[in-house]
Protein backbone atom coordinates (compact mmCIF):
# COMPACT_ATOMS: atom_id res chain seq x y z
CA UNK A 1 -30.00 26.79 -2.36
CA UNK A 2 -28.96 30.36 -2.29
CA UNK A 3 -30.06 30.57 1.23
CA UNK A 4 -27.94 27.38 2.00
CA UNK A 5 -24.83 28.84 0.20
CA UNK A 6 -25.04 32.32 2.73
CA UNK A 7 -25.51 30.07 5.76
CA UNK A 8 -22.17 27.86 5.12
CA UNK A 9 -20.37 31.36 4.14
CA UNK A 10 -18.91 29.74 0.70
CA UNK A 11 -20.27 32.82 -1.13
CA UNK A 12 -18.44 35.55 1.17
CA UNK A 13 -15.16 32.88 1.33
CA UNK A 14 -15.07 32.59 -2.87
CA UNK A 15 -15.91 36.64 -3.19
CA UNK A 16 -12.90 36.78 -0.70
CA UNK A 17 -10.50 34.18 -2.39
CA UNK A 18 -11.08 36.34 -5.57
CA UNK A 19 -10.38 39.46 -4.19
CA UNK A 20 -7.40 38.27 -2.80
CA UNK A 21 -6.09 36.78 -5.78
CA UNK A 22 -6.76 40.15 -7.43
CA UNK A 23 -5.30 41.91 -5.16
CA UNK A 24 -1.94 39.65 -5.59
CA UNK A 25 -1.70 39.45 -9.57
CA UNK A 26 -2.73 43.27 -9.64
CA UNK A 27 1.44 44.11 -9.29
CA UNK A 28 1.92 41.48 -11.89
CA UNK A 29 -0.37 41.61 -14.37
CA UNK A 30 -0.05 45.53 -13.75
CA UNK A 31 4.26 45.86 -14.72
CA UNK A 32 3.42 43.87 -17.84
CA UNK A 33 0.47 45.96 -19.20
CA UNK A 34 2.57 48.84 -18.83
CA UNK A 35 5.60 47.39 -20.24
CA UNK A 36 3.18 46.00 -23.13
CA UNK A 37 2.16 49.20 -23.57
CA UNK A 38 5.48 51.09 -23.54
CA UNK A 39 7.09 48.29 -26.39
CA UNK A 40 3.88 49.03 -28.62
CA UNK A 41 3.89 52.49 -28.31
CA UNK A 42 3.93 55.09 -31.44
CA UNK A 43 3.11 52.13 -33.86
CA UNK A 44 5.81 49.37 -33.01
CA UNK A 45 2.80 47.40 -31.77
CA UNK A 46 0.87 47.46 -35.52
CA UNK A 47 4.68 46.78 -37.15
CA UNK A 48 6.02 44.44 -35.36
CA UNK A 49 8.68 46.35 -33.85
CA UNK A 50 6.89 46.17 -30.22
CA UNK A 51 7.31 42.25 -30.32
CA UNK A 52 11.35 42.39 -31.17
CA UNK A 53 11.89 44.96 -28.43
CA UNK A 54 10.34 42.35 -25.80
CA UNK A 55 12.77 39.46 -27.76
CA UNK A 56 15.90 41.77 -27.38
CA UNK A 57 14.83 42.44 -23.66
CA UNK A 58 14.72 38.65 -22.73
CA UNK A 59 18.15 38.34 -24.68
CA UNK A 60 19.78 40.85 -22.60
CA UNK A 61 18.65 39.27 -19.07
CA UNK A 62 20.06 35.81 -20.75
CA UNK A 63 23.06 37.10 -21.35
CA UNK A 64 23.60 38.55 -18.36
CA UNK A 65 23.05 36.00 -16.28
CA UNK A 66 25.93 33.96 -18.13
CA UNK A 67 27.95 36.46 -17.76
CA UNK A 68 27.56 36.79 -13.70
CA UNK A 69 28.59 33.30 -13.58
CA UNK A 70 31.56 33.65 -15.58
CA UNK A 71 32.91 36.80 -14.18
CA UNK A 72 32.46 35.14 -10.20
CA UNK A 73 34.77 32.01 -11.96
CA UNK A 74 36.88 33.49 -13.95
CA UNK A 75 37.51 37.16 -12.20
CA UNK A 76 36.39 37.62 -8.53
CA UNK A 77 37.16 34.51 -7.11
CA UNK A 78 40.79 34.61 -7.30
CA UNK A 79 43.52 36.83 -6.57
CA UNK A 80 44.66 39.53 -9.24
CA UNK A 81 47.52 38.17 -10.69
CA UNK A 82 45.96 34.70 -11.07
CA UNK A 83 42.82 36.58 -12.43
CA UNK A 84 44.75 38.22 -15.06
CA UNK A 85 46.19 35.10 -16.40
CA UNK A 86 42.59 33.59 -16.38
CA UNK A 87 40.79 36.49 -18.12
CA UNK A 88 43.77 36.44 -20.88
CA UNK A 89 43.14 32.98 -21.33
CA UNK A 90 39.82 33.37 -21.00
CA UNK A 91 39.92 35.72 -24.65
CA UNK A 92 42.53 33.46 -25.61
CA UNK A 93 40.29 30.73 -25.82
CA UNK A 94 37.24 32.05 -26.62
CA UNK A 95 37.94 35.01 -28.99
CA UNK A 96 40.90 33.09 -31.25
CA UNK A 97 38.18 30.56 -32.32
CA UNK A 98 35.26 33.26 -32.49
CA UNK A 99 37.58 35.62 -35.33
CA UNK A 100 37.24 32.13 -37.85
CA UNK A 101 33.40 31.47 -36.88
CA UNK A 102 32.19 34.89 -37.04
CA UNK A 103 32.79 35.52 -41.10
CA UNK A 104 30.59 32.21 -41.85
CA UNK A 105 27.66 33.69 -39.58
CA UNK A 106 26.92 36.51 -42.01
CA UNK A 107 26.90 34.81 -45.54
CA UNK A 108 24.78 31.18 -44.10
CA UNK A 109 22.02 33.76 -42.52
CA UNK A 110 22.33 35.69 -45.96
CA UNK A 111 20.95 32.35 -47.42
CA UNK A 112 18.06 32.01 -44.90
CA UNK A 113 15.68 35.03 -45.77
CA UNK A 114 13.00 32.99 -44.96
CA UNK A 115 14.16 31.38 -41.24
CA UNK A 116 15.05 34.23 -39.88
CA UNK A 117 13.03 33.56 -37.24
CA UNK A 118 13.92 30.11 -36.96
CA UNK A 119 17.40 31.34 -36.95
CA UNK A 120 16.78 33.48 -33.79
CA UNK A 121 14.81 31.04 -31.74
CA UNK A 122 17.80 28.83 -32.89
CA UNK A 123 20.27 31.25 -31.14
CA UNK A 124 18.10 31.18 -28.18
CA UNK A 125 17.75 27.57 -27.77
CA UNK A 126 21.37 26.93 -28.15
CA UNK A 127 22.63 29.24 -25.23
CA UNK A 128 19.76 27.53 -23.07
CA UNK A 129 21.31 24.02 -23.82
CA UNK A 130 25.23 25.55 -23.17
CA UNK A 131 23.96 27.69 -20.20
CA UNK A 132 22.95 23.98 -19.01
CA UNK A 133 26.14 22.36 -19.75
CA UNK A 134 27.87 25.34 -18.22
CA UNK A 135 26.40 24.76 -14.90
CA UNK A 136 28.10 21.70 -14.21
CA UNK A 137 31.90 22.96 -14.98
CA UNK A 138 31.37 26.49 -14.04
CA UNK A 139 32.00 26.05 -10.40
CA UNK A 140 35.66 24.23 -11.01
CA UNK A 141 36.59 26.89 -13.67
CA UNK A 142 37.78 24.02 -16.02
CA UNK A 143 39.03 24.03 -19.63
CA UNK A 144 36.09 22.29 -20.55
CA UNK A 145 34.18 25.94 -19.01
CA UNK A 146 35.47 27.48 -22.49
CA UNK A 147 34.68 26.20 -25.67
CA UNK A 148 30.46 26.36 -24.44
CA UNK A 149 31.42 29.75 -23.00
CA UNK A 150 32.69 30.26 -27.15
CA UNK A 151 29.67 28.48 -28.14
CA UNK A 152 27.84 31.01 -26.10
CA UNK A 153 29.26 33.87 -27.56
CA UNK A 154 28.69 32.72 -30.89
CA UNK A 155 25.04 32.23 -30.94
CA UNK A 156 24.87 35.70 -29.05
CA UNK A 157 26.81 37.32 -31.90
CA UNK A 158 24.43 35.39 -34.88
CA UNK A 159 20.99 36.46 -32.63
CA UNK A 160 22.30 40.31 -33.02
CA UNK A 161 23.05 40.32 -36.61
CA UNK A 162 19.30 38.57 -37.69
CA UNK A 163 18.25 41.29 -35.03
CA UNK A 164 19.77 43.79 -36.43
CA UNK A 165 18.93 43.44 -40.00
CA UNK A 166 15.18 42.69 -39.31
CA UNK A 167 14.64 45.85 -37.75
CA UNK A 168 14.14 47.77 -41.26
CA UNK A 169 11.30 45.11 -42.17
CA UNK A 170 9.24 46.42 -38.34
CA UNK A 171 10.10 49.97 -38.88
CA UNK A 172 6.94 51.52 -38.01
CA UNK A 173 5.91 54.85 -39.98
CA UNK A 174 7.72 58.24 -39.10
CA UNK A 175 10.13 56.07 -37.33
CA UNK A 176 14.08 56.86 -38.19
CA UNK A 177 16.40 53.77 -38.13
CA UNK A 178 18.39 55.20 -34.97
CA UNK A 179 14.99 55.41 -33.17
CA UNK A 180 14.01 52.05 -34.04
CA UNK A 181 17.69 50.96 -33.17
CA UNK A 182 17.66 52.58 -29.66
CA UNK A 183 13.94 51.49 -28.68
CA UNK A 184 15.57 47.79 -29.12
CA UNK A 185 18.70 48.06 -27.27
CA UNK A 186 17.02 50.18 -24.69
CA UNK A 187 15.06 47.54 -23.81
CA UNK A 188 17.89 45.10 -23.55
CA UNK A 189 19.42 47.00 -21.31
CA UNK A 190 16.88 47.74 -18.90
CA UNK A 191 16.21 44.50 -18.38
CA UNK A 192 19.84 43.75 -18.11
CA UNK A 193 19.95 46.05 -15.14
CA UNK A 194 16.93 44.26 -14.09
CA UNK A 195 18.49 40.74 -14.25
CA UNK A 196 21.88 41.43 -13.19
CA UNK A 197 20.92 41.56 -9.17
CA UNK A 198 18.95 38.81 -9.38
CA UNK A 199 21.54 36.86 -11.24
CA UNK A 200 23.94 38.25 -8.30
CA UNK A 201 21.18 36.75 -5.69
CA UNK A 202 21.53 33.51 -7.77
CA UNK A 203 24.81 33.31 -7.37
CA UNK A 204 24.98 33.57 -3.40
CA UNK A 205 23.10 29.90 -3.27
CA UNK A 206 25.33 28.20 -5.75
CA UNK A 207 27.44 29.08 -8.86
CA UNK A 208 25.61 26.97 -11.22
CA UNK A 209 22.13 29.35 -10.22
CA UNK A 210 22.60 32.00 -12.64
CA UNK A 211 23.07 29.58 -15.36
CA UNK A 212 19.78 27.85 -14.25
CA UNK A 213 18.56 31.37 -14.24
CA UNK A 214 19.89 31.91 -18.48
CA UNK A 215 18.63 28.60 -19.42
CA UNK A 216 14.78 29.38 -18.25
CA UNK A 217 15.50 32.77 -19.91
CA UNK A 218 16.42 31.50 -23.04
CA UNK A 219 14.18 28.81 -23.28
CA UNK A 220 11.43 31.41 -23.25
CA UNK A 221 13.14 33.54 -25.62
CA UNK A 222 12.80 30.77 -28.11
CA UNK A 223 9.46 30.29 -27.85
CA UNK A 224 8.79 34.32 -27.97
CA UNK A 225 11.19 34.37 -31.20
CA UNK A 226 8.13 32.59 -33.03
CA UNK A 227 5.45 35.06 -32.17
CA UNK A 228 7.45 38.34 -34.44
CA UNK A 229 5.49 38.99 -37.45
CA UNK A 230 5.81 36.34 -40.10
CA UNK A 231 7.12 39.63 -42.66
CA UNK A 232 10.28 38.51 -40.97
CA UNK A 233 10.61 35.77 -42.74
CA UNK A 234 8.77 36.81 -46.27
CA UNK A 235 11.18 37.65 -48.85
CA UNK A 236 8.95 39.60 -50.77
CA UNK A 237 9.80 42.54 -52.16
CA UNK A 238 13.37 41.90 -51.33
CA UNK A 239 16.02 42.92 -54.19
CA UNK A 240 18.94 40.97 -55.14
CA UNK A 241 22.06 43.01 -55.35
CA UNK A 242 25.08 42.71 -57.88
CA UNK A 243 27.45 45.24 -57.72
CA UNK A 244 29.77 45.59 -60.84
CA UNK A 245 32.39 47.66 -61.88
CA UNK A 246 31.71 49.51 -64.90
CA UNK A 247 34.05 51.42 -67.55
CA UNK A 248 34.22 54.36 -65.49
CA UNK A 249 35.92 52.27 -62.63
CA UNK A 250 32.97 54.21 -60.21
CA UNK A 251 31.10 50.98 -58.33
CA UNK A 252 27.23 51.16 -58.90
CA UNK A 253 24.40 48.58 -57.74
CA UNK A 254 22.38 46.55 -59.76
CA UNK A 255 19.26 44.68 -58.34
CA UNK A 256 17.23 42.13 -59.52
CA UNK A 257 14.45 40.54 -58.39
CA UNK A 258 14.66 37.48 -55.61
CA UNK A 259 14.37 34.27 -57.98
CA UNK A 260 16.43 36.40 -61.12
CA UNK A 261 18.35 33.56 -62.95
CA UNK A 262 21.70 34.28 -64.49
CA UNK A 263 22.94 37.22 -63.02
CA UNK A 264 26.12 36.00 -63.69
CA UNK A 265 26.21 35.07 -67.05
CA UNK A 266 24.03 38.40 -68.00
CA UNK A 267 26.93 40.52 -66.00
CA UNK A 268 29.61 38.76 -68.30
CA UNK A 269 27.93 38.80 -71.30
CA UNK A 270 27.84 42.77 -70.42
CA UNK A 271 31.57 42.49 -70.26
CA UNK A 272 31.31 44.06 -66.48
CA UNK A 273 33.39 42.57 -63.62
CA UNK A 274 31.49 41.52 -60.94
CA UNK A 275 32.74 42.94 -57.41
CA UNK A 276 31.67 41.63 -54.40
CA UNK A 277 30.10 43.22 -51.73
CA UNK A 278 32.13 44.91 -48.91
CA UNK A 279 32.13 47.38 -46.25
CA UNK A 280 34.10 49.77 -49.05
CA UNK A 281 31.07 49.83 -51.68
CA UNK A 282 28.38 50.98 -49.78
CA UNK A 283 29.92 54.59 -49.34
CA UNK A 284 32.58 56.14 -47.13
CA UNK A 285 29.98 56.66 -44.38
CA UNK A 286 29.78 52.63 -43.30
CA UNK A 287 33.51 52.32 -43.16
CA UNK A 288 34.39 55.43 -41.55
CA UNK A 289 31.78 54.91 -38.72
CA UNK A 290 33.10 51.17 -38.51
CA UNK A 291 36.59 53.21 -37.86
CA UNK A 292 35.07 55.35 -35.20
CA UNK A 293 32.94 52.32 -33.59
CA UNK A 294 36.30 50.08 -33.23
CA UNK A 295 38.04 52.83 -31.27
CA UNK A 296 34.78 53.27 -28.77
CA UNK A 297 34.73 49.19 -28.62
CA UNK A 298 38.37 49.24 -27.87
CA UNK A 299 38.54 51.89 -25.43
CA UNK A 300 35.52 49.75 -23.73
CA UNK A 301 37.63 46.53 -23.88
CA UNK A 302 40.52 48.78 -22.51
CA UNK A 303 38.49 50.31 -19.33
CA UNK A 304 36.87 47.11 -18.71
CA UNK A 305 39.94 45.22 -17.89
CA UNK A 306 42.24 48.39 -17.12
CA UNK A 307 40.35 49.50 -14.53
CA UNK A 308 38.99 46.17 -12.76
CA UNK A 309 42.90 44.91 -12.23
CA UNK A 310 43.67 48.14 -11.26
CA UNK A 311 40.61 49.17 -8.84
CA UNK A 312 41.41 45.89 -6.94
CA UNK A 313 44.76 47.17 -6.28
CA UNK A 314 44.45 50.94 -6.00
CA UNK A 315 41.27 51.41 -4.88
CA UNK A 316 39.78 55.14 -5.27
CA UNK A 317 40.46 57.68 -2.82
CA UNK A 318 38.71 56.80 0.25
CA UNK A 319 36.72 53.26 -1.31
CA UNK A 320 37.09 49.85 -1.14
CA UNK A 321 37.81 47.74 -4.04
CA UNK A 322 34.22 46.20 -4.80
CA UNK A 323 32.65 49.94 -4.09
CA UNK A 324 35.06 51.86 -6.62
CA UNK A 325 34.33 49.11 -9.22
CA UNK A 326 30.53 50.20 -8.23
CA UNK A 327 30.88 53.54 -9.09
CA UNK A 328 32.42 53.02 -12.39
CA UNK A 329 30.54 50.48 -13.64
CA UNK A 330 27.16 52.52 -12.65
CA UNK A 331 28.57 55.54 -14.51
CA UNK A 332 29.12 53.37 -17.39
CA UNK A 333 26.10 51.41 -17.46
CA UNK A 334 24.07 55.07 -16.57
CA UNK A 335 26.42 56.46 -19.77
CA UNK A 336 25.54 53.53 -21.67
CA UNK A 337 21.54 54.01 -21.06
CA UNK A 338 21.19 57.79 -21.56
CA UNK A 339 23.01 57.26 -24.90
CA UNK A 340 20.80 54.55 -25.63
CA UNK A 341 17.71 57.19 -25.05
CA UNK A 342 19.62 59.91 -26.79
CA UNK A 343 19.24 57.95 -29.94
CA UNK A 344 15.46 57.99 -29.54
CA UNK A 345 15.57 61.56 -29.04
CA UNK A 346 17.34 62.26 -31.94
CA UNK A 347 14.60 61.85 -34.65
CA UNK A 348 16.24 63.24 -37.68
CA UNK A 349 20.05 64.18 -36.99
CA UNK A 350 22.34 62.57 -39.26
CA UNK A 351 24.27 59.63 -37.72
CA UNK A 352 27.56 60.58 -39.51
CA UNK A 353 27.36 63.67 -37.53
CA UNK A 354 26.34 61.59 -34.39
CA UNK A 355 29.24 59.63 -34.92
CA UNK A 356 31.79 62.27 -35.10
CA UNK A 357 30.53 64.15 -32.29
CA UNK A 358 30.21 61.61 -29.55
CA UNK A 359 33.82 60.94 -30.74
CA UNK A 360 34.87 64.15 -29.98
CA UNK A 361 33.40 64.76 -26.66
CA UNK A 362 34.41 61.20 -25.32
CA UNK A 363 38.41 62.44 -26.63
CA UNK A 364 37.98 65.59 -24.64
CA UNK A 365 36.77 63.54 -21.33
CA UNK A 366 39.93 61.42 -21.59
CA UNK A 367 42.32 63.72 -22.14
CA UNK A 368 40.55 65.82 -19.26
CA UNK A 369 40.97 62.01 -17.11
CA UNK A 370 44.45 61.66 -18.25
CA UNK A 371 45.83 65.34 -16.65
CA UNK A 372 43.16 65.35 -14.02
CA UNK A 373 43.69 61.46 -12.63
CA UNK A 374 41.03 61.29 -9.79
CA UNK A 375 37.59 59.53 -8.95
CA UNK A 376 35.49 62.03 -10.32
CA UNK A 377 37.50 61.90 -13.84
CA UNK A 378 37.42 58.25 -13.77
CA UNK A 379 33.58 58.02 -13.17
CA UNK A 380 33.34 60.33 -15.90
CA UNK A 381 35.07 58.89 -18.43
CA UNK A 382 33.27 55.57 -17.85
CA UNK A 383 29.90 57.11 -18.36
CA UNK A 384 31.00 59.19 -21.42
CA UNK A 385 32.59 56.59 -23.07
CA UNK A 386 29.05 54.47 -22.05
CA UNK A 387 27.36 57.10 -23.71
CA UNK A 388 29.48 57.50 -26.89
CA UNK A 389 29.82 53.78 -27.50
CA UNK A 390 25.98 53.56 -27.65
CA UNK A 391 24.86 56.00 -29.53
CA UNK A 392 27.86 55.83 -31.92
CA UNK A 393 26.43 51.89 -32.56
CA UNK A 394 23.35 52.83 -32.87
CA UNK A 395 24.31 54.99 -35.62
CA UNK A 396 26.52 52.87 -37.12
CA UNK A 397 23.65 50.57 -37.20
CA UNK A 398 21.22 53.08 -39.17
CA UNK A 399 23.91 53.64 -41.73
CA UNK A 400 24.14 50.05 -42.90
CA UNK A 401 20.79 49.19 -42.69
CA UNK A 402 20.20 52.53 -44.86
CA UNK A 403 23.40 51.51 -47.35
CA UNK A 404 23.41 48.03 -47.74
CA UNK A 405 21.08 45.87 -49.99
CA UNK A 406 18.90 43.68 -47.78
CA UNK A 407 20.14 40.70 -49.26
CA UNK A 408 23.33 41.14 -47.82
CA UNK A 409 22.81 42.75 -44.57
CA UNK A 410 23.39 40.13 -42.78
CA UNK A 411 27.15 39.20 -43.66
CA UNK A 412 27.38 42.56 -43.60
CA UNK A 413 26.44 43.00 -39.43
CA UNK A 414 28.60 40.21 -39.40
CA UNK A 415 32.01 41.60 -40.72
CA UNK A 416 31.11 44.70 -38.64
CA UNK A 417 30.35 42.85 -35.44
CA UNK A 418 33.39 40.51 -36.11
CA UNK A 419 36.24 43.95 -36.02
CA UNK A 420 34.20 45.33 -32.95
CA UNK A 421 34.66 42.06 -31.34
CA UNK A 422 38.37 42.16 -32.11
CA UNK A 423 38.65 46.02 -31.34
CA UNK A 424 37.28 45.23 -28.46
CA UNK A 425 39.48 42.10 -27.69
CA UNK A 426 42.85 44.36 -28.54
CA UNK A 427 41.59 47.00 -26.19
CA UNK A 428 41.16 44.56 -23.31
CA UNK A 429 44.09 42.75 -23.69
CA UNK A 430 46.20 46.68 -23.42
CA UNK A 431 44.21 46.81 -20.34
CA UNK A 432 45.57 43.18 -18.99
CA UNK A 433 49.18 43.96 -19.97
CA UNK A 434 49.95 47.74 -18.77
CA UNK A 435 51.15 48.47 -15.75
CA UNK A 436 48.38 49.32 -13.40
CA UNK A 437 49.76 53.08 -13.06
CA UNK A 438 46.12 55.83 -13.52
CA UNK A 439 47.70 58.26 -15.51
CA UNK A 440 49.18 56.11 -18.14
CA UNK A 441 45.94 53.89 -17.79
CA UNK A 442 44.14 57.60 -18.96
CA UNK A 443 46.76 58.68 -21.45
CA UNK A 444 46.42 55.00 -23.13
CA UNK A 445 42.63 55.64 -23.64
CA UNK A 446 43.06 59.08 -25.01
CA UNK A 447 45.39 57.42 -27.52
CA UNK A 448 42.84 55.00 -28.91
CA UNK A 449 40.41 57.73 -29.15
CA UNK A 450 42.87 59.75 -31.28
CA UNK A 451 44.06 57.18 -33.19
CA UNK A 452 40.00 56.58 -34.07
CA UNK A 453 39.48 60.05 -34.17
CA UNK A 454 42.56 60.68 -37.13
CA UNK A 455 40.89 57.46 -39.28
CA UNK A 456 37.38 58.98 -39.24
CA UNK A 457 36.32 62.19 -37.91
CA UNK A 458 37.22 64.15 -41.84
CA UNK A 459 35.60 61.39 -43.28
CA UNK A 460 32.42 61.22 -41.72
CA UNK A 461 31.75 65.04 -41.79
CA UNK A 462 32.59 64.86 -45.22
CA UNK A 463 29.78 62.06 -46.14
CA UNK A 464 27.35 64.02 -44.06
CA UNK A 465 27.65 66.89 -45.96
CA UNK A 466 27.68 65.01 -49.80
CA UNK A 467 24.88 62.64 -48.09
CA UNK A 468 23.98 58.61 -48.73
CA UNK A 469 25.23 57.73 -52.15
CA UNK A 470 21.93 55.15 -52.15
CA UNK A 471 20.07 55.54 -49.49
CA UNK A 472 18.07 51.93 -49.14
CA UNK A 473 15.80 52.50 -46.46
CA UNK A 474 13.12 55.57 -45.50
């Protein structure tokens, strides 16, 4: 038999076939060992954390792909002035809706400790169906293009707030919140820079492509949503919080137990008013970093618009109009990444001093920008303010997971995602409605800055220094 088997050469042709097939899964099989191995490194695989990182990363090259097929419809395929009028109706009709949505996000994920999961693969599964129905109107730019596009954005918005507020329950030992915070988003936006060209090669065989592209992407999102830890949905060990208002008018917490009855009644009976949780009770450090955070998102929304209208027109010195809005939107997106690292780099700084700083130093860069209008400046200023926007969220982030009771994180990442949304939906719509003159453009974003810079910097130094009134989180 064996002598029949080397006569017909099927033993050398299946040793072959194999080697072969080796040889062609090696590249494969190869990237996602090491990118297994890079999302479980330093304990995030034994959390949890390693498995959320790979989620986020699968979210990012979703949303990107969406939004490739919604900037060729609503932005490059028409001339300026009819592009303006589109991209203002465009947050007209998307944002308007998304400020009375966004509030209910926080409080109805509040009351699902135990989905959160579910919750997340929900969010996925939605944008697959809308990135669907999105294929079909996407190439006539309809009205009909908007309210999924709002849909969209919504279940985006409700994925990052579960995200966010899950990341304290996969923190893995010797870990800081920032770290944790910037391991996640890094990985979203690698693979955002990953996606993004291939969404662009999409794109060149059809419009609806890229939105074939998001719906694959998110379908497997949902599916990869189920395989985090189930801690994520146990509410054990989870406190409820009640804060009241005693005699001495000074706001304290008070925690019970999940499955306490009569909080309420106990609180009156006390003869202590019950306040409800805000932004303002968890300590000056959340609101005054919100502060600082809405001036970096609308200085974003400013650029973004700002300098795409104007680009088109005035190109910079010696580029075309596609290759200058290259340059700046690689600075940014370089800014944007470094930051992101930065974050992981900075194991135990405090982020109310993180905050402050990258404040200061993106202030500086567009002032600098505004006297010294030129393609170098501009460059710069996108990649600082990348920089500073990034790791000033990612700090912001740490400082509410460490404030706020768990049992209200949620609405909490909510309200705060809800004003950055708007922040950065005032900033862009400045950017739509100057006049496309460089200098101003500059002097307009060292405004904002300023104006963010007068609400929060005192502030901030001056929580750093007294530290977290209740620190909630290692």
């Amino acid at each position: 038999m064996a002598s029949a088997r080397s006569h017909d050469g099927s033993g050398p042709l299946r040793r072959t076939g194999r080697t072969i097939g080796h040889a062609l899964r090696t590249p494969f099989t190869g990237t996602a060992k090491g990118i297994r191995k890079a999302t479980h490194a330093h304990g995030a695989g034994e959390s949890g954390l390693g498995k959320l990182i790979e989620l986020h990363a699968v979210n990012g090259a979703g949303d990107v792909m969406v939004t490739v097929a919604l900037a060729s419809t609503v932005f490059f395929s028409v001339p300026t002035d009819e592009a303006r009028g589109r991209v203002a109706l465009y947050l007209a009709v998307t944002m308007a809706p998304f400020t009375l949505l966004a509030p209910v996000i926080g409080p109805l994920l509040d009351r699902l400790p135990h989905g959160r999961r579910a919750a997340m693969a929900g969010a996925m599964l939605a944008r697959a169906v809308l990135a669907l129905t999105m294929s079909g109107a996407v190439a006539t730019g309809g009205l009909e293009l908007y309210p999924a596009a709002l849909g969209v954005l919504v279940a985006s918005k409700a994925y990052g707030v579960v995200r966010s507020a899950v990341v304290p329950r996969l923190l893995p030992p010797r870990f800081s919140l920032v770290k944790a915070n910037s391991r996640v988003t890094l990985a979203g936006l690698l693979a955002t820079g990953v996606a993004a060209p291939i969404g662009a090669g999409l794109q060149t065989i059809g419009a609806p492509w890229p939105l074939y592209g998001a719906c694959l992407i998110f379908t497997g999102g949902t599916v990869l949503a189920f395989t985090l830890p189930r801690k994520v949905d146990s509410a054990k060990g989870e406190r409820r919080a009640q804060l009241v208002e005693p005699h001495s008018h000074q706001p304290s917490v008070r925690t019970r137990p999940s499955g306490t009855n009569g909080k309420k009644s106990r609180a009156r009976a006390n003869g202590n008013k019950e306040k409800r949780l805000g932004l303002r009770t968890v300590g000056p450090s959340v609101l005054h970093g919100l502060q600082a955070n809405a001036a970096h998102r609308a200085l974003s929304g400013f650029l973004i618009f700002f300098l795409a209208f104007l680009l088109r027109v005035h190109p910079l010195a010696g580029q075309s109009a596609a290759v200058s809005l290259g340059i700046v939107g690689v600075a940014a997106g370089v800014g944007n990444a470094l930051g992101t690292a930065m974050g992981s780099w900075l194991r135990a700084r405090g982020p109310e001093v993180i905050i402050a700083s990258v404040l200061g130093l993106a202030l500086g860069v567009a002032v600098l920008a505004s006297v010294f209008f030129s393609t170098v400046m501009v460059a710069a200023l996108g990649a600082v303010a990348g920089f500073a926007q990034a790791l000033s969220k990612l700090s912001l982030d740490a400082m509410i997971q460490r404030d706020v009771p768990e049992e209200v994180r949620a609405s909490a990442f909510a309200r705060s995602e809800t004003l950055l949304q708007m922040a950065w939906v005032v900033g862009g719509g400045i950017g739509i409605l100057l006049p496309l003159n460089g200098v101003l453009g500059m002097s307009v974003a060292a405004g904002i800055l300023t104006l963010g810079a007068a609400a929060s910097v005192r502030g901030l130094l001056g929580a750093a220094r007294r530290g977290s009134p209740h620190p909630r989180v290692a």
